[in-house]
Protein backbone atom coordinates (compact mmCIF):
# COMPACT_ATOMS: atom_id res chain seq x y z
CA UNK A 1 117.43 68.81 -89.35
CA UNK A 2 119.23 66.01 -91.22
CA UNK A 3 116.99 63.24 -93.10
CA UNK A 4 118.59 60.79 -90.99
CA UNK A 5 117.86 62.22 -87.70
CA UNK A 6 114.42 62.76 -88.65
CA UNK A 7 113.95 58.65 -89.39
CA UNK A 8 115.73 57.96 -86.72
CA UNK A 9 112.98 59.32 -84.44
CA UNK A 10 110.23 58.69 -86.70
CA UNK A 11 111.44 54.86 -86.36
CA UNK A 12 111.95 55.23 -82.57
CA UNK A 13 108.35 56.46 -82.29
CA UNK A 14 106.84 53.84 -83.90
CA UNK A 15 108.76 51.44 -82.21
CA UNK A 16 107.60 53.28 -78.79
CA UNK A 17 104.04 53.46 -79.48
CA UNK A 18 104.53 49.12 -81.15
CA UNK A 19 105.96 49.04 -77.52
CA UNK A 20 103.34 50.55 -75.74
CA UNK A 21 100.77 49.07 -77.32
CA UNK A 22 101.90 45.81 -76.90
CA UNK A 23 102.70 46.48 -73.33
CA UNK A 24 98.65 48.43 -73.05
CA UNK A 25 97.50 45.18 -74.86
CA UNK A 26 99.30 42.57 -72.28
CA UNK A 27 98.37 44.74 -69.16
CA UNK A 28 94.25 44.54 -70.51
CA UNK A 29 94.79 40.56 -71.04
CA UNK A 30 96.05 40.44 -67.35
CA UNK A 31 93.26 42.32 -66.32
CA UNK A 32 91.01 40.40 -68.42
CA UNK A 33 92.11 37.02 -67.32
CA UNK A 34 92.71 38.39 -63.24
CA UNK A 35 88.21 39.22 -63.81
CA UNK A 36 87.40 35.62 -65.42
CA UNK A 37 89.51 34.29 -62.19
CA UNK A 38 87.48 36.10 -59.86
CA UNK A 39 84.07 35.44 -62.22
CA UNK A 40 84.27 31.75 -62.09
CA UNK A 41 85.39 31.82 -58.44
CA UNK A 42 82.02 33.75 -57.85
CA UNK A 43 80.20 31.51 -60.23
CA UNK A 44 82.03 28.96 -57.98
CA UNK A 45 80.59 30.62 -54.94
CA UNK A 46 77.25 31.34 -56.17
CA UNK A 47 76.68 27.47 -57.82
CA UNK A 48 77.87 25.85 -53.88
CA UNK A 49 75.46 27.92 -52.16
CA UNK A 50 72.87 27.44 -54.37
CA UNK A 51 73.61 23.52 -54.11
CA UNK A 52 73.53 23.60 -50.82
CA UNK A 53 70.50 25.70 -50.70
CA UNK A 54 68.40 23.33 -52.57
CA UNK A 55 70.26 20.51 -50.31
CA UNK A 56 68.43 21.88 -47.17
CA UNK A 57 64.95 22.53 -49.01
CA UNK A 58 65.21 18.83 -50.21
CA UNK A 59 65.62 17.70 -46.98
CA UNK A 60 63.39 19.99 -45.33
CA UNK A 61 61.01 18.83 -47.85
CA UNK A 62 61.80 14.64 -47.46
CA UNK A 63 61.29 15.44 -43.42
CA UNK A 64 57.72 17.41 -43.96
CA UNK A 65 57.14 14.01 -46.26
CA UNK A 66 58.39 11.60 -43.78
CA UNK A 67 56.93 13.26 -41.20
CA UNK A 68 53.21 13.54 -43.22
CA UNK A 69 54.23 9.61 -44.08
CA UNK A 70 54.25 8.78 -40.38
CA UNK A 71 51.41 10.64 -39.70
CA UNK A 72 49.46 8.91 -42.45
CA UNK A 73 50.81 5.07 -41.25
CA UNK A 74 49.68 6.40 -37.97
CA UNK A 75 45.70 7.46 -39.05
CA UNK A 76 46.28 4.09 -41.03
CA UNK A 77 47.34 1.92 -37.99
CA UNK A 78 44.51 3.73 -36.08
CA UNK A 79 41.92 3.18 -38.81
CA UNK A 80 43.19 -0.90 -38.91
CA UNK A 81 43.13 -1.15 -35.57
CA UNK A 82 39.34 0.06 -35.79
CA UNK A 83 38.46 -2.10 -37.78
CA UNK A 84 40.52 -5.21 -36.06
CA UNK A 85 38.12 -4.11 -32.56
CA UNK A 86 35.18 -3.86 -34.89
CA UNK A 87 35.39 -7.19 -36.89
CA UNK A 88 35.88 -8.27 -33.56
CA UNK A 89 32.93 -7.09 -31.93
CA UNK A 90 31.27 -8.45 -34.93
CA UNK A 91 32.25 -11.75 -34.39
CA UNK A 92 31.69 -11.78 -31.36
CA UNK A 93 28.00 -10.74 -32.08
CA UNK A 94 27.44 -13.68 -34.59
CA UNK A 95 29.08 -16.26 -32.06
CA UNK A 96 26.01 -14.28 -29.64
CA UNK A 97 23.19 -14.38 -32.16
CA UNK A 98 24.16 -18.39 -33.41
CA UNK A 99 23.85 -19.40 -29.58
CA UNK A 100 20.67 -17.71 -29.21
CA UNK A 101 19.67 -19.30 -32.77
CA UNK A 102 20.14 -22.55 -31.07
CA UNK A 103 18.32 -22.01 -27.58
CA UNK A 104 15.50 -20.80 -29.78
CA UNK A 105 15.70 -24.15 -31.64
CA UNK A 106 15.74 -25.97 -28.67
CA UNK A 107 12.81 -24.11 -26.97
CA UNK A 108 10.73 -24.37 -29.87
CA UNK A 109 11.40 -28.34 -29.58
CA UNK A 110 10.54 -28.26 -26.36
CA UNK A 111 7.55 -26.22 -27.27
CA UNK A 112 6.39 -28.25 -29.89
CA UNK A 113 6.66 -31.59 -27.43
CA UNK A 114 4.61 -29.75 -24.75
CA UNK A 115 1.89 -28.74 -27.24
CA UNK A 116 1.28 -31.80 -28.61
CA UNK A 117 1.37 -33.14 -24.79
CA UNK A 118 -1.38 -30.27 -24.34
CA UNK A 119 -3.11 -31.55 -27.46
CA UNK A 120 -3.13 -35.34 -25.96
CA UNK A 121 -4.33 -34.47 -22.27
CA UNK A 122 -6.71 -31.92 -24.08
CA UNK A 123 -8.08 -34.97 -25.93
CA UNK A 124 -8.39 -37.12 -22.38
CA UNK A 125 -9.83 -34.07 -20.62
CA UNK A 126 -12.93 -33.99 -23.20
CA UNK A 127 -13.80 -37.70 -23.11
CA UNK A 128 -13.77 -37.29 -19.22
CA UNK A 129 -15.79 -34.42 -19.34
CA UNK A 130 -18.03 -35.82 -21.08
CA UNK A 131 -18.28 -39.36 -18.83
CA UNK A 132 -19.02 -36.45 -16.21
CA UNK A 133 -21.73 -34.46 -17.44
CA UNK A 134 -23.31 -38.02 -18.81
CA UNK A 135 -23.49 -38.84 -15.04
CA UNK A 136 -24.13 -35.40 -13.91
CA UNK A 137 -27.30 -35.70 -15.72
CA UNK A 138 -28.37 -38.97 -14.40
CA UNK A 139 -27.41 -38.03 -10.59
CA UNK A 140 -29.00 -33.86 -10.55
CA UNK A 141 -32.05 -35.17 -13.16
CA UNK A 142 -31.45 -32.30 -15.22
CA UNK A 143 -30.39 -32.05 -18.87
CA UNK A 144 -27.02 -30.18 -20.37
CA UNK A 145 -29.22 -27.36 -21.51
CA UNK A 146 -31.02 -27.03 -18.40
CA UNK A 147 -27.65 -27.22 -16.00
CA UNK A 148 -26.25 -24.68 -18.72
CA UNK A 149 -28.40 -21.76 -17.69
CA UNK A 150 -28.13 -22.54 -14.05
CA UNK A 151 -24.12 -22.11 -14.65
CA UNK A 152 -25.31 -18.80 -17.39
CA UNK A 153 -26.87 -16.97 -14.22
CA UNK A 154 -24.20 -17.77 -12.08
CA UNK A 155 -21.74 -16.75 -14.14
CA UNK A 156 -23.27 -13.58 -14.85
CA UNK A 157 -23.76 -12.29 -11.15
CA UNK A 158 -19.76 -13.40 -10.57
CA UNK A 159 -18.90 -11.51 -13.57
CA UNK A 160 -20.57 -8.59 -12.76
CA UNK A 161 -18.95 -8.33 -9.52
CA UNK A 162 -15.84 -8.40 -11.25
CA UNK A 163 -16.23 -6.52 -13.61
CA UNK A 164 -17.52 -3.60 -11.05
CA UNK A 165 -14.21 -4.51 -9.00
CA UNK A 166 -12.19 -3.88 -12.08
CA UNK A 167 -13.80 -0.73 -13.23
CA UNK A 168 -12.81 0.86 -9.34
CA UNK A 169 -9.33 -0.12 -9.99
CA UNK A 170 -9.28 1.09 -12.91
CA UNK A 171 -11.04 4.38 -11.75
CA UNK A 172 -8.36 4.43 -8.58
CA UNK A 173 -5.03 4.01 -10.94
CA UNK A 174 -6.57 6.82 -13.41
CA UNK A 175 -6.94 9.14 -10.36
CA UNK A 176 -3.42 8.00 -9.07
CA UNK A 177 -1.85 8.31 -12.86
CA UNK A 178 -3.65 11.80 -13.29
CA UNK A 179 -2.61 13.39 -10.30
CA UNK A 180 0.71 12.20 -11.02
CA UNK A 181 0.91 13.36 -14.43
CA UNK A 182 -0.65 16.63 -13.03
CA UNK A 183 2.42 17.21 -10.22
CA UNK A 184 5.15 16.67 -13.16
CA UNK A 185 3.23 19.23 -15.35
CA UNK A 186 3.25 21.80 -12.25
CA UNK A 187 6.73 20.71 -11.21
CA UNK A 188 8.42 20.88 -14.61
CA UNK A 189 6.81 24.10 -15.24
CA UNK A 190 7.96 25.74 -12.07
CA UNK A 191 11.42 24.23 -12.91
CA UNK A 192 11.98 25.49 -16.64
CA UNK A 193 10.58 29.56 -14.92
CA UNK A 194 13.05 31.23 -13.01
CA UNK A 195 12.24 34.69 -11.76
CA UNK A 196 13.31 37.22 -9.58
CA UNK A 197 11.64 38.50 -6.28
CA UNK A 198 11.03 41.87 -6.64
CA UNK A 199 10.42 43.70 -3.15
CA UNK A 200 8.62 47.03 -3.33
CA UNK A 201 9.02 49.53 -0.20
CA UNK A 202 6.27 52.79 0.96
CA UNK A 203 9.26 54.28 0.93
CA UNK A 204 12.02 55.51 -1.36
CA UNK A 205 15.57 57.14 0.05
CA UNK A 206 17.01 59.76 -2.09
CA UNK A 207 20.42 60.20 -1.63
CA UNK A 208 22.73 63.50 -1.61
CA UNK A 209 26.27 63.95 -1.30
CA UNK A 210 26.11 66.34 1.56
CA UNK A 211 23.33 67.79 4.10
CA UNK A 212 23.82 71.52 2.40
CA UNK A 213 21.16 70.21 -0.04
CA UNK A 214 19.05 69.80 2.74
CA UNK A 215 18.19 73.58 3.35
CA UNK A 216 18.09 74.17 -0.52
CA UNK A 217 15.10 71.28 -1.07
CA UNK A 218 13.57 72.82 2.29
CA UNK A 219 13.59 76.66 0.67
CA UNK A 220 12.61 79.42 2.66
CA UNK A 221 9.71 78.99 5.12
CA UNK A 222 10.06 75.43 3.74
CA UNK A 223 8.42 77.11 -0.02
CA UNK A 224 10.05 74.68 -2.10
CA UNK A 225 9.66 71.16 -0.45
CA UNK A 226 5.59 72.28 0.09
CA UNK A 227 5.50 72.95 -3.34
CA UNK A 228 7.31 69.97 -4.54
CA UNK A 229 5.04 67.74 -2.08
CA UNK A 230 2.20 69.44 -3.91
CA UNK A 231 3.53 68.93 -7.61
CA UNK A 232 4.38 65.02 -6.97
CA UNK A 233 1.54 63.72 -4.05
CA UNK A 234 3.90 62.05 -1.66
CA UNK A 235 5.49 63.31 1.84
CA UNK A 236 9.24 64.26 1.40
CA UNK A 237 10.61 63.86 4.77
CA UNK A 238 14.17 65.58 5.72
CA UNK A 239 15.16 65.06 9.35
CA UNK A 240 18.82 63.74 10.57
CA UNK A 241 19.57 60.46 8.62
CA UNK A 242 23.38 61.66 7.39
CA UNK A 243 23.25 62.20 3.48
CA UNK A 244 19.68 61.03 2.70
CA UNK A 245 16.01 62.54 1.88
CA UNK A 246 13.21 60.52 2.67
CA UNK A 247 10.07 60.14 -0.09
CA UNK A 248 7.29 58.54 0.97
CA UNK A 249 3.74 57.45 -0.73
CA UNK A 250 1.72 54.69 -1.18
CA UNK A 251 1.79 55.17 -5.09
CA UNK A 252 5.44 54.04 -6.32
CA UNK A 253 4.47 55.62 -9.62
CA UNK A 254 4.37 58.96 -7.39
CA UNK A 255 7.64 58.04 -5.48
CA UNK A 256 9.84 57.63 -8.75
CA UNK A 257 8.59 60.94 -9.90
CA UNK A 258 9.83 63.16 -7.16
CA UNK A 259 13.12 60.91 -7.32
CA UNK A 260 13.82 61.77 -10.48
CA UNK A 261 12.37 65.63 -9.97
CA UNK A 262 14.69 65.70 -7.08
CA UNK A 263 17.75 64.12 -8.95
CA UNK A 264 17.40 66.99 -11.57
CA UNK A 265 16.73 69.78 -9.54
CA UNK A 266 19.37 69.07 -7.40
CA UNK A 267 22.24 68.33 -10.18
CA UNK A 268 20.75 71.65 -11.84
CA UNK A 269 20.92 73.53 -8.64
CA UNK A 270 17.79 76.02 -9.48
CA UNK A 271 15.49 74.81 -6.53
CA UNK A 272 12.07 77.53 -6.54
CA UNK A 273 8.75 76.83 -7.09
CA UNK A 274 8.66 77.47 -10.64
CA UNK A 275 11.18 75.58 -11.19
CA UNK A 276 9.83 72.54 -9.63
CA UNK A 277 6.56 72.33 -11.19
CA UNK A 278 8.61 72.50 -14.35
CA UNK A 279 10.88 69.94 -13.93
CA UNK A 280 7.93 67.68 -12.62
CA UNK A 281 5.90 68.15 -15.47
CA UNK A 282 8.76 67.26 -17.49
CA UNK A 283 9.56 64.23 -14.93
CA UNK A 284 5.93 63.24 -15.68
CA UNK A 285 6.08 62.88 -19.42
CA UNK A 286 9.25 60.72 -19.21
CA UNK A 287 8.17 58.34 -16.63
CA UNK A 288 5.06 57.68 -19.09
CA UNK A 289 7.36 57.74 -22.04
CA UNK A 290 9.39 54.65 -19.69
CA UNK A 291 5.85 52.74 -18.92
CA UNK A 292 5.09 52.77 -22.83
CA UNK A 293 8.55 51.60 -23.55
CA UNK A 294 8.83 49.03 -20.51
CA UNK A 295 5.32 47.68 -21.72
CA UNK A 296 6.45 47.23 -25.91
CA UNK A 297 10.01 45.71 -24.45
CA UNK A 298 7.88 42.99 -22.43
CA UNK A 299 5.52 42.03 -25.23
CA UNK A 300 8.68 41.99 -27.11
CA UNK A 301 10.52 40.02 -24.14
CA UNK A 302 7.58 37.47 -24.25
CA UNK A 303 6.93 37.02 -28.22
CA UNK A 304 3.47 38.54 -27.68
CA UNK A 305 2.52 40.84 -31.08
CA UNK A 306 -0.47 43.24 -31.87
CA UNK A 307 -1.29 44.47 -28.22
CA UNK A 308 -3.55 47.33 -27.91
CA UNK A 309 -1.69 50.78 -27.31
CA UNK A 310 -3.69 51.06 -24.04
CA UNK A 311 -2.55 47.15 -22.66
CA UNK A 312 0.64 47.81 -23.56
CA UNK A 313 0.58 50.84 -21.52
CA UNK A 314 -1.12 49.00 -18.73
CA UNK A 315 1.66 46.10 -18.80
CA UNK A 316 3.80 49.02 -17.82
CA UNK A 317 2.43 50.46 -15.44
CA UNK A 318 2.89 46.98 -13.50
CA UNK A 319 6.38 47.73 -13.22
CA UNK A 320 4.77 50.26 -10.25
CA UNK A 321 2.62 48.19 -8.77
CA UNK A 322 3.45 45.34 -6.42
CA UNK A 323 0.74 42.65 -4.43
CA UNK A 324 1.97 41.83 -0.75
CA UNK A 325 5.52 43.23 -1.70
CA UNK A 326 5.29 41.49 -4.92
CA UNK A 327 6.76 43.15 -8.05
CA UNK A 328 3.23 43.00 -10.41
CA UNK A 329 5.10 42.91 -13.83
CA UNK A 330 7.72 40.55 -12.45
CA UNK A 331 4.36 38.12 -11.11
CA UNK A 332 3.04 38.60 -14.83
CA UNK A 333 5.83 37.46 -16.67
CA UNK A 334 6.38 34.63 -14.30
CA UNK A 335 2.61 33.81 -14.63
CA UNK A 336 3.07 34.08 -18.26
CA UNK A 337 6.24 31.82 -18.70
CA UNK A 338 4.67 29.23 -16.10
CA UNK A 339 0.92 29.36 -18.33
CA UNK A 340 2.98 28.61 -21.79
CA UNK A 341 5.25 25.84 -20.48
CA UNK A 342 2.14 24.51 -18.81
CA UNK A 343 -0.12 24.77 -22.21
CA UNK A 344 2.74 23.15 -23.95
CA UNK A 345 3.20 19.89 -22.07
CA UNK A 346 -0.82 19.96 -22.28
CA UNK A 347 -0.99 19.97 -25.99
CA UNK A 348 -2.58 23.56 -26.25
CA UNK A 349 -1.65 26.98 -27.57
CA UNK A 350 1.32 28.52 -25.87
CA UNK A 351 1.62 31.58 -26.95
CA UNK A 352 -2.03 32.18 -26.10
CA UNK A 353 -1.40 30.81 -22.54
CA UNK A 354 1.45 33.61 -22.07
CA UNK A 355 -0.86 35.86 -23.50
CA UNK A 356 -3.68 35.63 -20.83
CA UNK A 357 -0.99 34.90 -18.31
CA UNK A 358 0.88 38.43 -18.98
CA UNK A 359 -2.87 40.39 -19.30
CA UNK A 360 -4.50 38.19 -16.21
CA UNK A 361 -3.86 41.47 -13.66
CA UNK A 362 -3.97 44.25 -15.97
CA UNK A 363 -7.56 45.04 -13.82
CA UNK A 364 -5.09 46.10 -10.64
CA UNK A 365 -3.64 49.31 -12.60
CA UNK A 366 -6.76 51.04 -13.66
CA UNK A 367 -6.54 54.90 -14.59
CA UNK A 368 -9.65 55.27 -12.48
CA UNK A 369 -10.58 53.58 -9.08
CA UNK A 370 -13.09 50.98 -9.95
CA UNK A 371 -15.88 49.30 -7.27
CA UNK A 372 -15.76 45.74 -9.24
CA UNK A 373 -12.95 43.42 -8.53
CA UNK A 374 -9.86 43.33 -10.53
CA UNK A 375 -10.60 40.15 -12.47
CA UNK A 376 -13.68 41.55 -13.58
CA UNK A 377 -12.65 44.72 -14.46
CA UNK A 378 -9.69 43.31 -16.36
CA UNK A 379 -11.98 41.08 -18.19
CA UNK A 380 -13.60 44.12 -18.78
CA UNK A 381 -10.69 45.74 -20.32
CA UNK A 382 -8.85 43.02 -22.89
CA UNK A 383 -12.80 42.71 -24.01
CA UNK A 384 -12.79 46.47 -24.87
CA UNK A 385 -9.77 46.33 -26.76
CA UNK A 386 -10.40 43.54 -28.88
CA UNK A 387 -9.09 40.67 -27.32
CA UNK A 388 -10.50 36.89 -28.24
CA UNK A 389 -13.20 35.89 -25.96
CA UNK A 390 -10.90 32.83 -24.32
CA UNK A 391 -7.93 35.19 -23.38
CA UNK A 392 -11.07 37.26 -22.08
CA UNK A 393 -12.23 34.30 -20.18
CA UNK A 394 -9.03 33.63 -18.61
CA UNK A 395 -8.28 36.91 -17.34
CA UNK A 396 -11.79 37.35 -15.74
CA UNK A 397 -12.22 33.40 -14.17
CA UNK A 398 -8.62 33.13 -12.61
CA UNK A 399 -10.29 34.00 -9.44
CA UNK A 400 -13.34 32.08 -10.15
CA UNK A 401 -15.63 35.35 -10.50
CA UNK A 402 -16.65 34.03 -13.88
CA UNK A 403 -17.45 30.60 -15.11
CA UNK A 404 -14.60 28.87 -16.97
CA UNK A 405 -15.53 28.32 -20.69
CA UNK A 406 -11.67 26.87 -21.52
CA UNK A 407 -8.92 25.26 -20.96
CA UNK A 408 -7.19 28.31 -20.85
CA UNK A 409 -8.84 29.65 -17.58
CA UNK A 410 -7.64 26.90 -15.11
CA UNK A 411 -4.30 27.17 -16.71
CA UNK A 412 -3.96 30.32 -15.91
CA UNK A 413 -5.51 30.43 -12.44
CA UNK A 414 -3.09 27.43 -11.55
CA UNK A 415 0.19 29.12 -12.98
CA UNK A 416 -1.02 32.46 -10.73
CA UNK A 417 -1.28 30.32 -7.51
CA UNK A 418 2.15 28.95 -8.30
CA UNK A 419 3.69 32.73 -8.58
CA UNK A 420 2.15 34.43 -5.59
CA UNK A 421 2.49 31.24 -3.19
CA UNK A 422 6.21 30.29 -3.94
CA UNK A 423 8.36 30.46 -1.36
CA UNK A 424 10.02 34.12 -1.40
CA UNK A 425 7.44 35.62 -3.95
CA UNK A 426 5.50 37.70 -1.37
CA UNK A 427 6.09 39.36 1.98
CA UNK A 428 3.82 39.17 4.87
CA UNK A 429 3.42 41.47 8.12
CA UNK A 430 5.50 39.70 10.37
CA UNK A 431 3.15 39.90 13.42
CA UNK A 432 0.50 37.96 11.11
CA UNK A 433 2.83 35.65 9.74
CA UNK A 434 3.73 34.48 13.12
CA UNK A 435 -0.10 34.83 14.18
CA UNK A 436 -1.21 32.31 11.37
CA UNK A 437 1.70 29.51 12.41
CA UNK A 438 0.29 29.86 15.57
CA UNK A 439 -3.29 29.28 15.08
CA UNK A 440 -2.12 26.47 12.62
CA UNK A 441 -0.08 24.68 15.18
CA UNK A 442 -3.05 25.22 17.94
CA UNK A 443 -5.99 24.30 15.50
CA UNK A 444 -4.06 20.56 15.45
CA UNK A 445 -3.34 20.25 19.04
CA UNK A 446 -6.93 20.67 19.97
CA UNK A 447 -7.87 17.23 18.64
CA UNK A 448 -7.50 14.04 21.18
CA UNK A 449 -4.45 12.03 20.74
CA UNK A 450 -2.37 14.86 19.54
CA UNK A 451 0.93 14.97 21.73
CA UNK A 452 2.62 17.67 19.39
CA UNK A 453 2.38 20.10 16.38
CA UNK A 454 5.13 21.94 14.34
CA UNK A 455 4.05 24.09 11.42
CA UNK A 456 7.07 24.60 8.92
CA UNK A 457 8.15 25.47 5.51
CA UNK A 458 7.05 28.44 5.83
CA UNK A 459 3.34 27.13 7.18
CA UNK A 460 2.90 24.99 3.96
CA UNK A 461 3.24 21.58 5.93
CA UNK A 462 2.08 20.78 9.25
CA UNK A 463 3.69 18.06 11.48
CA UNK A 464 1.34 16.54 13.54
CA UNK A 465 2.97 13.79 16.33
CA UNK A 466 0.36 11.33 17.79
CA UNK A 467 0.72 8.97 20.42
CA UNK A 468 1.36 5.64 19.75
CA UNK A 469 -1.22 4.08 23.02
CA UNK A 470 -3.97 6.51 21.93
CA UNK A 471 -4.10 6.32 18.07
CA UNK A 472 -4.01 3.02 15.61
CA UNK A 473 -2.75 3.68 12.47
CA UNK A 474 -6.20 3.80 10.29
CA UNK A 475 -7.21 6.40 12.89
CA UNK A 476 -4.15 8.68 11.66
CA UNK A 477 -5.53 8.68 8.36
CA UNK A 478 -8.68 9.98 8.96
CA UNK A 479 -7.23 12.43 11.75
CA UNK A 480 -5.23 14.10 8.45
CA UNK A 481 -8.27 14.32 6.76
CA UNK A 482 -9.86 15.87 9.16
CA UNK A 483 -7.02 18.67 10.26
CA UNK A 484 -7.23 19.30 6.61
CA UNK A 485 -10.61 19.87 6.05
CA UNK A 486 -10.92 22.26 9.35
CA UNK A 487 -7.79 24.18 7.88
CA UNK A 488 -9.63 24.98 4.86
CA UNK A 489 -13.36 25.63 6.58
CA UNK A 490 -11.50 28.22 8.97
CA UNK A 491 -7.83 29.35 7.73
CA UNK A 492 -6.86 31.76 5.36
CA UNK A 493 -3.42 30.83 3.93
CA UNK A 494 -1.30 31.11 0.18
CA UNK A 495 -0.87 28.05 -1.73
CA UNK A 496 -1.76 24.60 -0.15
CA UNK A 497 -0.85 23.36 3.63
CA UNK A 498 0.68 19.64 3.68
CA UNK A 499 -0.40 18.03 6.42
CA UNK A 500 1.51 15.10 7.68
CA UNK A 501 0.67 12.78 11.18
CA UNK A 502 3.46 11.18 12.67
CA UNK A 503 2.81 7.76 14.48
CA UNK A 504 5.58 5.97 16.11
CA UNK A 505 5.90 3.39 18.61
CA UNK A 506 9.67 3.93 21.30
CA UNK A 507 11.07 0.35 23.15
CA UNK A 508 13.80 1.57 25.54
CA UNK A 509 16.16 0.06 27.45
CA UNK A 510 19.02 0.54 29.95
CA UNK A 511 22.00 -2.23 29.95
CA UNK A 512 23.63 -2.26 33.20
């Protein structure tokens, strides 16, 4: 190849790649300038929302401050306003106390003028008392001295006459302020207790969820309700009442154990002899397991701390036990509550109060069947384990089979009235419920004068209606004495019996 040729393309080469390079470099500073466009209109972008993203939190922040601004004026307003009423009020009060300022003034003027009006007729009054006893003496022939003693003796017999009218008044308002002070003691103790009435049955009703259950208890030959009858002590009785076995004994204790016997044998479904005697031992252990725990969660219950073992176990047993259909534990506690509300308006120990008040029974659950009477033998008890000789006291006098020696004792007999003679507490035979209104109505009506008699509340008043032509009104007085006294000489009754007489006079006419 020629020289020529070979600069020739040599030249053309270089001038291609100048070319190309050139063009390369313009098509990168198009590209480069086309990106810083787009970058600032980004940047562009990006600084207007930003702006007008701390535009809204600047005004979201001036509202919050207006708005906390406002509610600041507003307190402020409120607070001047206050003190606007109050300055007010205050002046208001000065304006007051100057006016009174100046009625004092002008009383104590007015006082001052009258005393030394006192002073001046005080001043006459001597010189003419003396004028009088100068002639006194010359008229009677006696001296001062003499006329003196007269007046000495004189006063002395009026004085003592007084002063024996003033002492009965006295005694009379005493009596009236104690018995008054006495009912608001007993009332506001009865208010602050609130108890339950717990009703206790002979019997208990076991039910089952069908009458195949029946034959099972029965057993063959009637084995297994003879020896669950034997096992337990009560009469389980099984006739047509749908769904339902009948346990009956005097001893709930006794009743609550065949229950529950009866409640596992029959969810077990093994009903024999063997099996019962096992399952009523078991039964046994539990129920005294529950008296133990019943008694600690009362003491508990009542804030009442270092029991004996053997009282606590009595206070459960209580739970068993009810007095004319009334729950024994549930009479304890309320006897309890009543004796430390009592003790505290009193200004005595409380918790000693509900101590004596939750141990007062404990002689009606003995282990063994004792011949003295249950105040006595309870006494008997707290004294053997260690209790103080008041709390002693109390439990044994609360039926006044011991002499009181505290405070404690009436307390306690008082707050046990209150619990068995509330209205609802206990339950009475019907036939001599009905027996005793009777007699109460018919002891009344015996006495001349007496037209009619109602017996209500429950026979704890007794209206008694008198005519108005055969009785005065001092006569009904003494005719509710009386009724009252007879009622207690010859009635046997709960609580107390209010009797009121009723004498009224009746004008009619007719218009026609």
């Amino acid at each position: 190849m020629e020289p020529i040729t070979i600069i020739v393309a040599l030249v053309s080469l270089l001038v291609g790649g100048i070319l190309g390079f050139v063009l390369f470099r313009y098509v990168l500073k198009q590209k480069y300038n086309q990106k810083m466009k787009d970058a600032e209109i980004q940047a562009e972008t990006i600084k207007k929302n930003k702006l007008l993203e701390v535009k809204e939190k600047f005004l979201n922040k001036k509202a919050e401050l207006e708005k906390e601004v406002a509610q600041r004026n507003q307190k402020l307003q409120q607070a001047e306003n206050k003190m606007k009423q109050r300055e007010l009020s205050l002046n208001q009060r000065h304006e007051d106390l100057q006016r009174k300022k100046a009625e004092t003034d002008k009383l104590q003027e007015s006082l001052e003028r009258q005393n030394a009006l006192l002073e001046q007729k005080k001043t006459e009054l001597d010189k003419m008392t003396e004028q009088e006893r100068a002639k006194l003496e010359t008229i009677s022939g006696l001296s001062a001295e003499e006329a003196k003693e007269h007046l000495v003796e004189s006063l002395k017999d009026e004085a003592k006459s007084q002063a024996q009218q003033y002492i009965n008044e006295i005694i009379d308002d005493a009596k009236m302020t104690a018995t008054k002070e006495a009912k608001r003691i007993v009332i506001q103790s009865i208010q602050r207790v609130a108890t339950e009435t717990a009703i206790e049955n002979s019997v208990t009703v076991f039910h089952i969820d069908s009458d195949e259950v029946k034959g099972r208890v029965i057993g063959r030959e009637g084995r297994n309700i003879r020896a669950l009858e034997a096992a337990t002590g009560t009469e389980i009785v099984v006739d047509d009442t749908p769904e339902a076995i009948v346990i009956s004994a005097f001893d709930p204790v006794r009743r609550e154990i065949c229950r529950l016997a009866l409640h596992q044998l029959v969810a077990d479904g093994r009903i024999h002899p063997a099996r019962i005697e096992e399952v009523v031992a078991k039964v046994k252990r539990q129920v005294e397991e529950e008296i133990i725990e019943t008694g600690k969660r009362t003491a508990i219950d009542l804030g009442i701390h270092g029991l004996h073992p053997e009282l606590i176990r009595l206070v459960g047993k209580m739970k068993y036990r009810s007095s004319y259909g009334q729950n024994l534990l549930q009479h304890s506690r309320e006897t309890a509550n009543l004796a430390a509300v009592m003790a505290s308006e009193l200004g005595l120990n409380p918790k000693k109060a509900r101590r004596a008040g939750l141990l007062h029974d404990i002689g009606k659950v003995p282990d063994e069947d004792p011949e003295t009477p249950h105040a006595l033998y309870g006494a008997k008890l707290a004294e053997q384990f260690k209790e103080k000789p008041d709390i002693v006291n109390a439990i044994g006098a609360h039926h006044d089979e011991m002499e009181m020696q505290t405070l404690l004792a009436p307390i306690v007999q008082v707050c046990d009235a209150i619990s068995g003679a509330r209205p609802g507490a206990r339950r009475e035979i019907v036939e001599a419920y009905i027996k005793r209104l009777h007699d109460l109505e018919q002891l009344a009506l015996a006495y001349p004068g007496v037209t009619k008699t109602y017996a209500i509340q429950a026979g704890r008043e007794l209206r008694v209606i008198v005519g108005a032509d055969k009785i005065s009104d001092k006569e009904t007085e003494t005719l509710s004495t009386e009724i009252a006294k007879k009622i207690q000489d010859e009635m046997t009754y709960p609580g107390q019996v209010k009797i009121t007489v009723i004498r009224e006079t009746r004008a009619v006419s007719y218009a026609k």
